[in-house]
Structures are given as C-alpha cells and as structure tokens.
C-alpha atoms as a PDB file:
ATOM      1  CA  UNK A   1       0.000   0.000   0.000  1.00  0.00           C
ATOM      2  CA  UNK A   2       1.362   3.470  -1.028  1.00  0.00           C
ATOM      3  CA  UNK A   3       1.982   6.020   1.323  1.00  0.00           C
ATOM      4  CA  UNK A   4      -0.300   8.975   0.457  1.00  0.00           C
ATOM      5  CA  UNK A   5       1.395  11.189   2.722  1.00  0.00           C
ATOM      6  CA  UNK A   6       2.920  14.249   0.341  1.00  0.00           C
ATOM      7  CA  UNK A   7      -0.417  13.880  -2.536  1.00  0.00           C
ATOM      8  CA  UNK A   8      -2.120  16.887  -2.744  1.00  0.00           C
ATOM      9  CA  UNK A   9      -6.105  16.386  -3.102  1.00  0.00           C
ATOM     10  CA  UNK A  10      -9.448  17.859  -2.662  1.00  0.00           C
ATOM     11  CA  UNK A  11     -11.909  15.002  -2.105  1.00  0.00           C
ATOM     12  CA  UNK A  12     -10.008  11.776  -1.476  1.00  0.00           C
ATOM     13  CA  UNK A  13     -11.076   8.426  -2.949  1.00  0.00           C
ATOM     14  CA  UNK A  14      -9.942   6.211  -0.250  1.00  0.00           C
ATOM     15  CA  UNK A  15      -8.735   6.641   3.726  1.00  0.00           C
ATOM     16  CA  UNK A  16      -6.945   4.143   5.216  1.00  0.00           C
ATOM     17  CA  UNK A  17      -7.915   3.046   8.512  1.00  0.00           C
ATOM     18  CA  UNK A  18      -4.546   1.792  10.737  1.00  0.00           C
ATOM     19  CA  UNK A  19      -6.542  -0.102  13.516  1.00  0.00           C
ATOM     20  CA  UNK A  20      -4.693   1.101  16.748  1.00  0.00           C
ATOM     21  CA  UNK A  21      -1.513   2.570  15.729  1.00  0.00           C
ATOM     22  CA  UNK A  22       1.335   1.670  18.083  1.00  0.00           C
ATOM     23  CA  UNK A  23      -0.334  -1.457  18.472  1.00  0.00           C
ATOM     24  CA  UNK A  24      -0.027  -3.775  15.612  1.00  0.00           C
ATOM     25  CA  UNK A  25       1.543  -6.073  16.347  1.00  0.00           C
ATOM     26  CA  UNK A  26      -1.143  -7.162  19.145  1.00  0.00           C
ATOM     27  CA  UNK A  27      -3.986  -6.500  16.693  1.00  0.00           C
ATOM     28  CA  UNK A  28      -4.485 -10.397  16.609  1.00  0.00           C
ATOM     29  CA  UNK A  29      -4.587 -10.423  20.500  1.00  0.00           C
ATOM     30  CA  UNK A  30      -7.175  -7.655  20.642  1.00  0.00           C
ATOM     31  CA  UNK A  31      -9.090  -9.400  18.389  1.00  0.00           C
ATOM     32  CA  UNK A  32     -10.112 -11.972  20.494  1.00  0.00           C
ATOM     33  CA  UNK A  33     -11.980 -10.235  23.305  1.00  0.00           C
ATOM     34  CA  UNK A  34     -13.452  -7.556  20.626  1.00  0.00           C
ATOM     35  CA  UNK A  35     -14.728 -10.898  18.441  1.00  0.00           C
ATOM     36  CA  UNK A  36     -16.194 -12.419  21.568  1.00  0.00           C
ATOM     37  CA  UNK A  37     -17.751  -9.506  22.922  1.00  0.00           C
ATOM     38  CA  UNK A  38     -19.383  -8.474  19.383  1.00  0.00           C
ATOM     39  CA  UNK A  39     -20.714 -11.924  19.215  1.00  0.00           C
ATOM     40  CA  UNK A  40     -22.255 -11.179  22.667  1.00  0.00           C
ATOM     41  CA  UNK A  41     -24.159  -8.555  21.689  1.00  0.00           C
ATOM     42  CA  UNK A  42     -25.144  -9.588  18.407  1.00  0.00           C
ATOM     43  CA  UNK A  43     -26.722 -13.063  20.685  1.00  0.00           C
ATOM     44  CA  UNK A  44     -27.772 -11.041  23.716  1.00  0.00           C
ATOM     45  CA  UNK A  45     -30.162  -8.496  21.586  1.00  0.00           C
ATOM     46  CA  UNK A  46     -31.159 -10.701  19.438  1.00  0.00           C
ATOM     47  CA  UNK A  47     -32.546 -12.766  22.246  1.00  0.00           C
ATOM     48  CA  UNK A  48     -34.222  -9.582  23.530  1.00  0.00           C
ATOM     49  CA  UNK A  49     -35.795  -8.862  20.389  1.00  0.00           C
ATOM     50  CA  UNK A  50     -36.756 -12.575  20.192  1.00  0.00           C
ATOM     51  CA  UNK A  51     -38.372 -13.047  23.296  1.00  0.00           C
ATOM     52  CA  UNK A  52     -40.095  -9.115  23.436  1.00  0.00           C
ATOM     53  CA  UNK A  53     -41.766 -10.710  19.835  1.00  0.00           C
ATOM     54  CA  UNK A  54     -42.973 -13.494  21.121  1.00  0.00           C
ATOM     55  CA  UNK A  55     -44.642 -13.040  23.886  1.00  0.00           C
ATOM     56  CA  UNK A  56     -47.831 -10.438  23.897  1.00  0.00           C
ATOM     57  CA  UNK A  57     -47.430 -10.253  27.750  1.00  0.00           C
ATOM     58  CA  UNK A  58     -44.424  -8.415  27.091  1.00  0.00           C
ATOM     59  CA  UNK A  59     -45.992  -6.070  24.942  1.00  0.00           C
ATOM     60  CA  UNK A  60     -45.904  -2.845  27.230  1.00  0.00           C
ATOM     61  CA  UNK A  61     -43.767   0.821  26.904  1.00  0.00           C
ATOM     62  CA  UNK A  62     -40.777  -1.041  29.220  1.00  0.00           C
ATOM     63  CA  UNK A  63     -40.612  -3.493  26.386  1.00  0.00           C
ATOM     64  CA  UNK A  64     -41.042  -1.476  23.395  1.00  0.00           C
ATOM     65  CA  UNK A  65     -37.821   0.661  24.590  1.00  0.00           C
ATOM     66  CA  UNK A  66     -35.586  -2.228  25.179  1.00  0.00           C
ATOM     67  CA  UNK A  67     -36.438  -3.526  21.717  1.00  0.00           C
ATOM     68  CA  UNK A  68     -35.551   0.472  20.504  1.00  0.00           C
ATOM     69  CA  UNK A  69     -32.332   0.161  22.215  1.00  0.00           C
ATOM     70  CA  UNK A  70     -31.209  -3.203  21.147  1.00  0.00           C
ATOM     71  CA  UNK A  71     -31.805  -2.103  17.464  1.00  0.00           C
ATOM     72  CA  UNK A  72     -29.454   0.614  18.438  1.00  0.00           C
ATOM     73  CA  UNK A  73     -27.287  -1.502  20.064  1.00  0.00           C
ATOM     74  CA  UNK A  74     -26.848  -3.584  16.828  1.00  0.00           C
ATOM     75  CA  UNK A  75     -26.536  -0.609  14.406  1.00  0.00           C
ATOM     76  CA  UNK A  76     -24.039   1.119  16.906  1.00  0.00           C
ATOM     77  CA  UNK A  77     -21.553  -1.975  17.110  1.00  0.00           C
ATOM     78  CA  UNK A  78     -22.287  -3.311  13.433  1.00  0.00           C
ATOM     79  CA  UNK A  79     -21.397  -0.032  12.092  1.00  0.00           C
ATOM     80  CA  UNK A  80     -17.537  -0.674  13.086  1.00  0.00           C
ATOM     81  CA  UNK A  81     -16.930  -3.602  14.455  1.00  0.00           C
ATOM     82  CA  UNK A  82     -16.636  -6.249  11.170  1.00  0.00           C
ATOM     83  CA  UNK A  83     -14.682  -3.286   9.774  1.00  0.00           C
ATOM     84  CA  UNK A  84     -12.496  -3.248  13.245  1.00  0.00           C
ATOM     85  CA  UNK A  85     -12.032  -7.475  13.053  1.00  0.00           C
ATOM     86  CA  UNK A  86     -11.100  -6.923   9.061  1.00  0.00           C
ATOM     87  CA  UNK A  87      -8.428  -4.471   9.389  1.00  0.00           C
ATOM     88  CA  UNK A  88      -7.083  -7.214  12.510  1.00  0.00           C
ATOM     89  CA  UNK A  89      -7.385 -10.122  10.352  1.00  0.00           C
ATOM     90  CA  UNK A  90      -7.030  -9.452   6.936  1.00  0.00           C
ATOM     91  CA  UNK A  91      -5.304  -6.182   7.363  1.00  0.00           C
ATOM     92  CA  UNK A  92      -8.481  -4.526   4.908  1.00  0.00           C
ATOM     93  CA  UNK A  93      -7.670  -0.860   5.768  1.00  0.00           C
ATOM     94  CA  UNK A  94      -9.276   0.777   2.791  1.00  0.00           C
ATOM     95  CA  UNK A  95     -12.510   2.493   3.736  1.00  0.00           C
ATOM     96  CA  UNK A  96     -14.237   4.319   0.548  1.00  0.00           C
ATOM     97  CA  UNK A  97     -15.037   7.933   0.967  1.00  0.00           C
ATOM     98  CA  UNK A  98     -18.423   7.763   0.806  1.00  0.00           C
ATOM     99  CA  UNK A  99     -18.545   4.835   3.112  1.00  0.00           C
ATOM    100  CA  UNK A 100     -16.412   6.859   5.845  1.00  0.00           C
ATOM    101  CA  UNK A 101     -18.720   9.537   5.927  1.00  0.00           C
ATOM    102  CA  UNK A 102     -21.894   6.854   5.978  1.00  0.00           C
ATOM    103  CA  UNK A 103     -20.185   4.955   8.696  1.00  0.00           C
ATOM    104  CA  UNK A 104     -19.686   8.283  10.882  1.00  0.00           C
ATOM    105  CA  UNK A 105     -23.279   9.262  10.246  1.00  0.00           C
ATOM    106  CA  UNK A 106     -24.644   6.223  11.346  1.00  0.00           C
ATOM    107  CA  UNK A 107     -22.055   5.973  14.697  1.00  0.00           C
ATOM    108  CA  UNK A 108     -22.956   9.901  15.742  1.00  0.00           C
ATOM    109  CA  UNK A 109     -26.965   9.406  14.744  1.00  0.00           C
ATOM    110  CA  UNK A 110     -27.442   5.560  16.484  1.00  0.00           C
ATOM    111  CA  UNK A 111     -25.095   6.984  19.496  1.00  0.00           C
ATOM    112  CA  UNK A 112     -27.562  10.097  19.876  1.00  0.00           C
ATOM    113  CA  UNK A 113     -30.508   7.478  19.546  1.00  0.00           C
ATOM    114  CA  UNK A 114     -29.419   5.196  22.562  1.00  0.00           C
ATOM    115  CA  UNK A 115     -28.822   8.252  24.818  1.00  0.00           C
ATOM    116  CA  UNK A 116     -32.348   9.234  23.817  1.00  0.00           C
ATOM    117  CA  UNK A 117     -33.996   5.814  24.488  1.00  0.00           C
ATOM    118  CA  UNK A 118     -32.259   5.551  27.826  1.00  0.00           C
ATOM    119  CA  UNK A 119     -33.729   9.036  28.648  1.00  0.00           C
ATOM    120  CA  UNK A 120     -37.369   7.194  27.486  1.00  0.00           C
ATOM    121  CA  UNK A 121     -36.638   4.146  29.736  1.00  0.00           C
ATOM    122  CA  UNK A 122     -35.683   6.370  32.486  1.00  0.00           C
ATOM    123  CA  UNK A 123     -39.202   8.231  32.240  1.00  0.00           C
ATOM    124  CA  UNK A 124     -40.863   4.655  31.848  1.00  0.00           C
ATOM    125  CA  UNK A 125     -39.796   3.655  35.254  1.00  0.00           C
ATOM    126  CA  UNK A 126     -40.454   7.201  36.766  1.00  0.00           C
ATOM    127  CA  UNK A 127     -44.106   6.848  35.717  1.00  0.00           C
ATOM    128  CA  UNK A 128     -44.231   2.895  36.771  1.00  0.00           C
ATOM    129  CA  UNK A 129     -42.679   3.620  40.283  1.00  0.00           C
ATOM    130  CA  UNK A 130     -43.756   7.266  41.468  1.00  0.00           C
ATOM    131  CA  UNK A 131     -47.021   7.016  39.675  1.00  0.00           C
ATOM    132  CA  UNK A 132     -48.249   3.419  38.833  1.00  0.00           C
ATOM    133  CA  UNK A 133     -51.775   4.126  38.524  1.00  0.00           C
ATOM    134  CA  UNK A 134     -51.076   6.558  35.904  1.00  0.00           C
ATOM    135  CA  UNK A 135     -48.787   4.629  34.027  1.00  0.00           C
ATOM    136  CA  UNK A 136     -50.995   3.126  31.072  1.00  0.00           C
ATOM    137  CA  UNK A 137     -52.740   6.020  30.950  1.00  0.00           C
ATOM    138  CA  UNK A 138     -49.823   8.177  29.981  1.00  0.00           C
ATOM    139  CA  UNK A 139     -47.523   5.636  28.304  1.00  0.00           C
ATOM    140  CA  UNK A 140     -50.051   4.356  25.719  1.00  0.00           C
ATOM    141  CA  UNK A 141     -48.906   2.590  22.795  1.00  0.00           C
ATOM    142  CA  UNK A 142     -49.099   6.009  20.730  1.00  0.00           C
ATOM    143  CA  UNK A 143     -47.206   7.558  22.922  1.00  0.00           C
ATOM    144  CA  UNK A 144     -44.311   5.544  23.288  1.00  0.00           C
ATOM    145  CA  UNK A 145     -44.269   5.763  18.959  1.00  0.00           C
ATOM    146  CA  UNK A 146     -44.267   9.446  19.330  1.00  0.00           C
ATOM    147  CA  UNK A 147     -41.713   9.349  21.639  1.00  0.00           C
ATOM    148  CA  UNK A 148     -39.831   6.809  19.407  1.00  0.00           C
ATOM    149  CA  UNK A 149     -40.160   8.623  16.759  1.00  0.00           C
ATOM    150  CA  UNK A 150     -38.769  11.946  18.280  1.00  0.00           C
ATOM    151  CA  UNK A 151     -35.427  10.188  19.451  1.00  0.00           C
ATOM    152  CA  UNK A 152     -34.750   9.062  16.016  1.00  0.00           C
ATOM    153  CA  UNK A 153     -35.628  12.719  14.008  1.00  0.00           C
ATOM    154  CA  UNK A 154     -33.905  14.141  17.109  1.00  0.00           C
ATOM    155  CA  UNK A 155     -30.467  12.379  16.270  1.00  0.00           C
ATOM    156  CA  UNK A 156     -30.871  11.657  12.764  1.00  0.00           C
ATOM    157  CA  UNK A 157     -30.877  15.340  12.311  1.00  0.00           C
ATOM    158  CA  UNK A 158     -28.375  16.379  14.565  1.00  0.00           C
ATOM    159  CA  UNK A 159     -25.733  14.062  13.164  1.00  0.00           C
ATOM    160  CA  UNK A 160     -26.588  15.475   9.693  1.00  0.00           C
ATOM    161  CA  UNK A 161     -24.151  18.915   9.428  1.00  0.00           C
ATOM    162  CA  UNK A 162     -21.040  15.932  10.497  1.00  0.00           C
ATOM    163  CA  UNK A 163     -20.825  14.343   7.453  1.00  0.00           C
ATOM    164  CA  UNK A 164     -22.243  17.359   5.349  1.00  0.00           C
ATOM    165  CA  UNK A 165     -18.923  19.764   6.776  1.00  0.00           C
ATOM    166  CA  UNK A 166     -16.983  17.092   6.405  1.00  0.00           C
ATOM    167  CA  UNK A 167     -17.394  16.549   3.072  1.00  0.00           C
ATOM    168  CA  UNK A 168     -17.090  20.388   2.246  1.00  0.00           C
ATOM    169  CA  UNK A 169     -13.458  20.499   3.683  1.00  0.00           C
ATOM    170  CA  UNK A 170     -10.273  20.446   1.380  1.00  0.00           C
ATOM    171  CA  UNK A 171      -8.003  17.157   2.491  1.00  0.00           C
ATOM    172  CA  UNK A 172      -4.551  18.063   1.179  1.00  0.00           C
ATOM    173  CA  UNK A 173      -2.165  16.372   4.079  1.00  0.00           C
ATOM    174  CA  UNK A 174      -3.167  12.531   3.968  1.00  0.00           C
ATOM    175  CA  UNK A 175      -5.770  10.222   3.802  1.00  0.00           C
ATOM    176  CA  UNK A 176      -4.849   7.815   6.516  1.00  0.00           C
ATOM    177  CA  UNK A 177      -7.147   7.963   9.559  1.00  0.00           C
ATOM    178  CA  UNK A 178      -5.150   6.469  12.921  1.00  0.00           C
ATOM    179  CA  UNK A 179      -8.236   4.933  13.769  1.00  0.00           C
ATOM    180  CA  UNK A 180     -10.141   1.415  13.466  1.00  0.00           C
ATOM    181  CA  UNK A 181     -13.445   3.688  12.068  1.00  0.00           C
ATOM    182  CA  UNK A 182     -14.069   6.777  10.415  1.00  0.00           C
ATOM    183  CA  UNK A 183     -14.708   9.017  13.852  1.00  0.00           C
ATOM    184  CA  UNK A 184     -15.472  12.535  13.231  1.00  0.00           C
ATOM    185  CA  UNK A 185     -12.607  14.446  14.716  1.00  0.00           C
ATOM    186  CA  UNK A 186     -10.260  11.796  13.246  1.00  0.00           C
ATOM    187  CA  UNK A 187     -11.340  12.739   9.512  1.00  0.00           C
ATOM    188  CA  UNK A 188     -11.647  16.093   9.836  1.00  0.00           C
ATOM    189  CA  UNK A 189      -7.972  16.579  11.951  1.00  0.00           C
ATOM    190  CA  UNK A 190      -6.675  15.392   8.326  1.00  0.00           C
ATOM    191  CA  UNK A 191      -8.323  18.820   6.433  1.00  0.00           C
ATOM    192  CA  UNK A 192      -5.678  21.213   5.405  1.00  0.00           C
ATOM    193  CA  UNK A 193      -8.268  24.118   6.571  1.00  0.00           C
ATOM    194  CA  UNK A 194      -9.986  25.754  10.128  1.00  0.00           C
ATOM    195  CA  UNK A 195     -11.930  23.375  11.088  1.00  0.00           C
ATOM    196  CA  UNK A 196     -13.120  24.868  14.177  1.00  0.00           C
ATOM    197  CA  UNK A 197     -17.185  24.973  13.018  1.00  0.00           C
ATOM    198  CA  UNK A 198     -17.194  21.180  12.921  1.00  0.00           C
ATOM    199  CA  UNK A 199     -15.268  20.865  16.594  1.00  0.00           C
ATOM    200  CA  UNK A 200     -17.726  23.376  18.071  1.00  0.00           C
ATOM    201  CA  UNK A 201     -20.346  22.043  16.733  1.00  0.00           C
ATOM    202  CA  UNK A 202     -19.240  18.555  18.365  1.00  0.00           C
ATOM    203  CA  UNK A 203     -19.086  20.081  21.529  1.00  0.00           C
ATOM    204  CA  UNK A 204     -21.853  21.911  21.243  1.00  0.00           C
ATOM    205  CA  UNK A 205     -23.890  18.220  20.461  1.00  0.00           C
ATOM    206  CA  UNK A 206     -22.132  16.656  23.468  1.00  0.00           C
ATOM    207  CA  UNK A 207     -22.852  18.728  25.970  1.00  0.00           C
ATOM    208  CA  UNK A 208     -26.476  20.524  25.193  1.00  0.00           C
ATOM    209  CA  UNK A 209     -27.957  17.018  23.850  1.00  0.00           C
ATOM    210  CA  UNK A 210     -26.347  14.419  25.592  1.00  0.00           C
ATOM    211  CA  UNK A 211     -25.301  16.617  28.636  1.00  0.00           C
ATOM    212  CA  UNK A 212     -28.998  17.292  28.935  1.00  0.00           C
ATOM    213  CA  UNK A 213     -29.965  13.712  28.506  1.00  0.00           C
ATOM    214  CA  UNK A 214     -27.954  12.828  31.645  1.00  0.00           C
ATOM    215  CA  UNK A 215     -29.418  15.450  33.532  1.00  0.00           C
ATOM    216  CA  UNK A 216     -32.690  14.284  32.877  1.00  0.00           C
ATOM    217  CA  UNK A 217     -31.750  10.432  33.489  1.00  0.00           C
ATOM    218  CA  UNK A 218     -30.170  11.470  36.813  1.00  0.00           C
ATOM    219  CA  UNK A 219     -33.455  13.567  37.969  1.00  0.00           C
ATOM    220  CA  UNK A 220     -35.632  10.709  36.835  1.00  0.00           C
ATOM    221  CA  UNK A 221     -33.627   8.225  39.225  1.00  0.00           C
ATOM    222  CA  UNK A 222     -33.681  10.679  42.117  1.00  0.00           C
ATOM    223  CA  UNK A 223     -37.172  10.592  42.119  1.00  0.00           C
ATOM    224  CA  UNK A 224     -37.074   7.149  41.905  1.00  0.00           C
ATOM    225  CA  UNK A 225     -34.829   6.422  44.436  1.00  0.00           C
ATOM    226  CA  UNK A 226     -36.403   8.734  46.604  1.00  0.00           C
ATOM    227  CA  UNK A 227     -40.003   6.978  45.999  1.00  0.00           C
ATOM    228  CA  UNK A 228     -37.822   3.528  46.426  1.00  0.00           C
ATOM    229  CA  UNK A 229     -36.450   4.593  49.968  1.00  0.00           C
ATOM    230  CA  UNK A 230     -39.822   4.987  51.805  1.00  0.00           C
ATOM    231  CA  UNK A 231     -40.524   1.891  51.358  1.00  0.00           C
ATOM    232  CA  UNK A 232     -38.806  -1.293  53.332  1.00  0.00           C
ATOM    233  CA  UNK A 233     -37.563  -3.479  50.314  1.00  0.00           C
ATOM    234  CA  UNK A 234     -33.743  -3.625  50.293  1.00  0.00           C
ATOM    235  CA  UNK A 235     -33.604  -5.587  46.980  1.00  0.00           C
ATOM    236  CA  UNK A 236     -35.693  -2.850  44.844  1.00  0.00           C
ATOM    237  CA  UNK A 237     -33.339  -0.293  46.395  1.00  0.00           C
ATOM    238  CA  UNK A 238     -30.395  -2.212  45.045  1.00  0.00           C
ATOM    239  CA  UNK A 239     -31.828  -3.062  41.751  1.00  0.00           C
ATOM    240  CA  UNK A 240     -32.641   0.691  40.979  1.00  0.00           C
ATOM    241  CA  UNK A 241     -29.814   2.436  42.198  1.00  0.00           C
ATOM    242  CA  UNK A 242     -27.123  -0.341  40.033  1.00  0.00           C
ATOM    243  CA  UNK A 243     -29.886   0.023  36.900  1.00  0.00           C
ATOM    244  CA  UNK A 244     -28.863   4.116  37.683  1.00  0.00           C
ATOM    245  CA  UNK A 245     -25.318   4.163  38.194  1.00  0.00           C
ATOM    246  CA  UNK A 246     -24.988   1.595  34.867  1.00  0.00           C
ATOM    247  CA  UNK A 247     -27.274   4.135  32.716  1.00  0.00           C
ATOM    248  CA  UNK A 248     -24.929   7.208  33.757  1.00  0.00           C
ATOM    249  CA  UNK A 249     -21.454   5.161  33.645  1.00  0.00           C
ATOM    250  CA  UNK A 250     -22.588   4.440  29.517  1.00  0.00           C
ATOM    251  CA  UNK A 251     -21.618   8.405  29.469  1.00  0.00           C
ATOM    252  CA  UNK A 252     -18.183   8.247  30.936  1.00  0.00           C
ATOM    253  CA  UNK A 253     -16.540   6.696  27.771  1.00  0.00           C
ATOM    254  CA  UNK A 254     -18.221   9.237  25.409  1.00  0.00           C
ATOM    255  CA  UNK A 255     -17.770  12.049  27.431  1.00  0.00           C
ATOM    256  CA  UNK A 256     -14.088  10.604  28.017  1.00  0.00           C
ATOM    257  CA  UNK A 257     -13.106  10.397  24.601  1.00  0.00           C
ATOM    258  CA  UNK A 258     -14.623  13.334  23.309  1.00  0.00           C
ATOM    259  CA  UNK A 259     -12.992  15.645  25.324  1.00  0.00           C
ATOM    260  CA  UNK A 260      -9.539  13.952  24.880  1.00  0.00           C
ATOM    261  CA  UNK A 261      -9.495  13.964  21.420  1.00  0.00           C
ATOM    262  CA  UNK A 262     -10.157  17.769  21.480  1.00  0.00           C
ATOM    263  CA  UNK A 263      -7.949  18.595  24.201  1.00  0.00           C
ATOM    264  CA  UNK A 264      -5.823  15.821  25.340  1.00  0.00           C
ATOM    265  CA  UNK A 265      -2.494  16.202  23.379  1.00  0.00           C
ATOM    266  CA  UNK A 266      -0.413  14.247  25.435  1.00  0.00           C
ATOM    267  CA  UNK A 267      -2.233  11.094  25.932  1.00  0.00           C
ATOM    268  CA  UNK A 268      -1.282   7.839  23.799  1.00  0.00           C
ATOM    269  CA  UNK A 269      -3.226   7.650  20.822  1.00  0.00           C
ATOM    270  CA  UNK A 270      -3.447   3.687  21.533  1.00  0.00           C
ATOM    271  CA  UNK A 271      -5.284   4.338  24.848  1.00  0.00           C
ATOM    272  CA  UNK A 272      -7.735   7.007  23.698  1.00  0.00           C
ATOM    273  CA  UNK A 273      -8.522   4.724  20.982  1.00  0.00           C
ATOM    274  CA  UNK A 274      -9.103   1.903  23.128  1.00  0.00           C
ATOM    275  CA  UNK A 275     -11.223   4.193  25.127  1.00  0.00           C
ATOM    276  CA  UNK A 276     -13.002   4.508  22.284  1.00  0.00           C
ATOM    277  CA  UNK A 277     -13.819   1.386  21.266  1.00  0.00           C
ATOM    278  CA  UNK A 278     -15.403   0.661  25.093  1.00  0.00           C
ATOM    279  CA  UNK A 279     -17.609   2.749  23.549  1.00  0.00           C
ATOM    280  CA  UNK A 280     -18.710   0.989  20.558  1.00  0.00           C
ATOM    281  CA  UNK A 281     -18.621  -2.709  22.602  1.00  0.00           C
ATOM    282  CA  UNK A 282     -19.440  -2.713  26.218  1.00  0.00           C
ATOM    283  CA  UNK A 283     -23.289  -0.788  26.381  1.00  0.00           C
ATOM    284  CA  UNK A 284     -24.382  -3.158  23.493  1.00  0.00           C
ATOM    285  CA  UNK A 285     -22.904  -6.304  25.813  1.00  0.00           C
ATOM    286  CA  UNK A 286     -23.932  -4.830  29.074  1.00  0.00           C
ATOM    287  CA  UNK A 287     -27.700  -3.538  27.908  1.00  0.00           C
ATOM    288  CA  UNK A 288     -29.127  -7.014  27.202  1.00  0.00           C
ATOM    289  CA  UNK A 289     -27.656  -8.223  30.554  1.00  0.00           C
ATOM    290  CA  UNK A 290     -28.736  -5.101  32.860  1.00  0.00           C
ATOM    291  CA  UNK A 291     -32.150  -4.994  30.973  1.00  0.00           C
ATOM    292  CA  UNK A 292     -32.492  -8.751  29.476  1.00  0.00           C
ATOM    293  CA  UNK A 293     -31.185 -10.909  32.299  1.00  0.00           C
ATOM    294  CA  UNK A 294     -31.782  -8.967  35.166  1.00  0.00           C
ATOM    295  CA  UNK A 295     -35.682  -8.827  34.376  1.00  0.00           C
ATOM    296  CA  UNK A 296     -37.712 -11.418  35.628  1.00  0.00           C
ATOM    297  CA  UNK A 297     -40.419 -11.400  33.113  1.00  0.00           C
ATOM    298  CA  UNK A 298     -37.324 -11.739  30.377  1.00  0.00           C
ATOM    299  CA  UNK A 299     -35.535 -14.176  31.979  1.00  0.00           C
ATOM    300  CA  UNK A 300     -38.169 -15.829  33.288  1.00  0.00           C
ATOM    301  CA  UNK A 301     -39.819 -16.471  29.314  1.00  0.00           C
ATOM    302  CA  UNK A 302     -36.038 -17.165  27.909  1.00  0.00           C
ATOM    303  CA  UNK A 303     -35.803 -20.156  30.692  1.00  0.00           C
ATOM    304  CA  UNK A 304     -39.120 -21.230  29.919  1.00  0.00           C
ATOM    305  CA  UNK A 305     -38.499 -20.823  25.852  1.00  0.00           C
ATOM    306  CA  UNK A 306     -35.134 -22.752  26.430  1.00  0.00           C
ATOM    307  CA  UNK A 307     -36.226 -25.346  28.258  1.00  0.00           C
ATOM    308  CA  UNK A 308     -39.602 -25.908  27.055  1.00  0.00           C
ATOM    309  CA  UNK A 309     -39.494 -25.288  23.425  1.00  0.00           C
ATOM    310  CA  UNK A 310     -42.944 -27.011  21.895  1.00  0.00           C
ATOM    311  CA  UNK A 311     -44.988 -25.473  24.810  1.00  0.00           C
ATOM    312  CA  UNK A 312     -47.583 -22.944  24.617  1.00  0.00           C
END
C-alpha cells in the first residue's frame, strides 16, 4: 500500500484506517476479546428482540424501549466492528469515501438514539414507580411511537451537518485515519483548513444534547430512588440504584473520549482509541444483561423458551 502522505487532493477516494496505531503487532490479540464480545451482543439483543416478539405479555412501553435500544445496540456496534475485526485479520484498511462519511453518520446518529432511548426508559420507570396508577394512561402505545419517533428525528438530524462539513473540507495532508473507524474528529484533523465549526459544533452536540440527557436520566432516578427509599424493600433499592449508576457510567466513555481527542495532546493515541472502542462494545454487551437478564419477566420467558421449546 502506497503512502499517500505528500499527494495533494481535494476530495479523497480512499482513507486508510490503521486499527490502533502503536499497536499492531497485538492486533491479533485484541481481536479476540473484541470478536467475543461483538458476538455477545449480536446473541444477547437478538434474544431480547426474540423473546419481546414473542410473547404479547411483554408487549408494554418497558418493552417497546428495550427492543428500541437493542436495534441501536446492533446498528451502533455493526457499524464498526466487522470493519475493526477486518483491518485485525485481513489487514483490509481501505474504507471508501463515501462509506467513511456513511459509517460516521450512522455511529454519531445511532449513538444520539441510545442516549435518547435511555432518557425514554428512564421516564418509563419514573411513571411505573412514582405514579403506577397513571402509568398506562400516559404511556399508551401512541405515545411511546411518538416518543420513538422523536429520538430518532432528534439524532438523525443532529448528526446530519457531520458528514455534510466534512465533506465540504479540502483534504490536502493525507488520507490515513489512525483509527479502526471513520470518527469525526479523526477525519476532519486530516483537512488542510480551520476546522473549528465542525469541533464546536461537536461540543456543542455533546454537551447541550447528551449533557442534557444525563441530567434528565439522573433527575428521573432521584425521584425514583427517593419513591424507592420509603418503602422497606432492600432488593428494589439495590436493583434501581445499580440500573442508575450503569445508565450514567454508559456516558463516561463518550464524554471521556470526546474531550480527549479535542484537548488531550499528550495522551497515547493507543489508549484514547481503546477508550473509544469501550464505547462501541461494552453498552451493546452490558444492555441485554442489565435490561435482558436482570428482568424477571425476560428471563423468566427465555428459561421457559429454552427449556420448554414445543410449549404454549
């Protein structure tokens, strides 16, 4: 592969992904937990989807979000991880143009959706635990599509001007991205041009839209937890506050990363790309486990499905 380093161009063809520079030569290595962890998540939400499908009893708001967020969950780690394992494996580094600016579109849009769904399951339980008798008269099934709907224009549209800027910048210094996907600040740190719009813009995304989103996650749980703590049941407690904390700690890595690729000169590329990729791997493993597994109703129709297959 030709180094592209000294061609002057406009609109480039091709980038070239490296994986995790500094790196390489454990790419195999890294493969293996990345590989078994995709597979997870591909099982574990399929499974939720599955068992959400078929059985009507499941058929509630609760429900209807998880099945949201495990599309999401798919989309988000599809989007890079085959082309993370390829670059590993087969050392297939070539990304098309076009396809780099899809693939960040669909990372930035189906990361904006999952924030947005978590703020909808947060609500969900707000309603079902501070004000039960309420809750099918608020959450009805046209209301949760409304609200479905909303998260997806919300993001789709937001994520729009990343791609659209990008593609209006000049690219004269290289086209290789030191990156396993084509993340927006790692395209546009290539343009030979002030690129300042497109990282305020980024920050401005982070912070008013998913900033906001954990504020309103956080104040949904405080109720919550405040409802939760007048009453004597240790377990629910428990169950609530870890279902909290693991919906705020799904932040850290974005938030994380974000701010260190803007600001943090001096940190390894290798670790604030592997911070990255925690990203992209562990909320679509975690989510069918904290949501799937951890519900009774779920679990309790996946050991019955399992384990009595021909039964009603």
């Amino acid at each position: 592969m030709s180094d592209l380093n000294t061609t002057n161009f406009t609109n480039p063809s091709t980038f070239i992904l490296l994986g995790i520079p500094g790196l390489e030569a454990a790419h195999i290595w890294i493969s293996i937990p990345f590989c078994a962890m995709y597979a997870i998540a591909i099982l574990g939400n399929f499974t939720i989807l599955f068992i959400v499908k078929r059985e009507p009893i499941l058929h509630g708001p609760m429900y209807y979000f998880l099945c949201m967020l495990a599309v999401t969950d798919l989309v988000m780690s599809t989007s890079t991880l085959p082309k993370m394992l390829s670059i590993f494996w087969f050392n297939s580094r070539e990304i098309s143009f076009s396809a780099c600016l899809t693939q960040m579109y669909f990372v930035l849009s189906f990361s904006g959706m999952e924030s947005g769904i978590l703020v909808a399951m947060a609500f969900d339980r707000y309603i079902a635990i501070c004000h039960p008798l309420r809750h099918s008269t608020i959450l009805t099934k046209s209301v949760v599509a409304k609200i479905g709907l909303a998260v997806v224009l919300r993001s789709g549209i937001l994520a729009l001007p990343y791609p659209f800027l990008t593609r209006r910048w000049p690219y004269c210094r290289t086209n290789i991205i030191p990156h396993f996907y084509c993340g927006h600040m790692a395209v546009v740190k290539l343009a030979c041009t002030d690129i300042r719009i497109s990282s305020y813009y980024g920050l401005f995304n982070l912070f008013s839209v998913m900033g906001m989103d954990v504020v309103f996650i956080a104040v949904s749980y405080t109720q919550i937890l405040q409802a939760i703590f007048r009453l004597p049941t240790k377990d629910a407690r428990l169950k609530t506050f870890g279902t909290c904390i693991s919906h705020l700690s799904l932040y850290v890595p974005d938030f994380f990363s974000s701010l260190i690729q803007r600001f943090g000169h001096n940190v390894p590329l290798h670790f604030l790309i592997l911070i990255n990729s925690l990203y992209h791997l562990v909320p679509p493993v975690l989510h069918p486990i904290i949501y799937g597994v951890r519900t009774k109703q779920i679990r309790d129709r996946l050991l019955h499905f399992l384990f009595h297959p021909h039964s009603s």
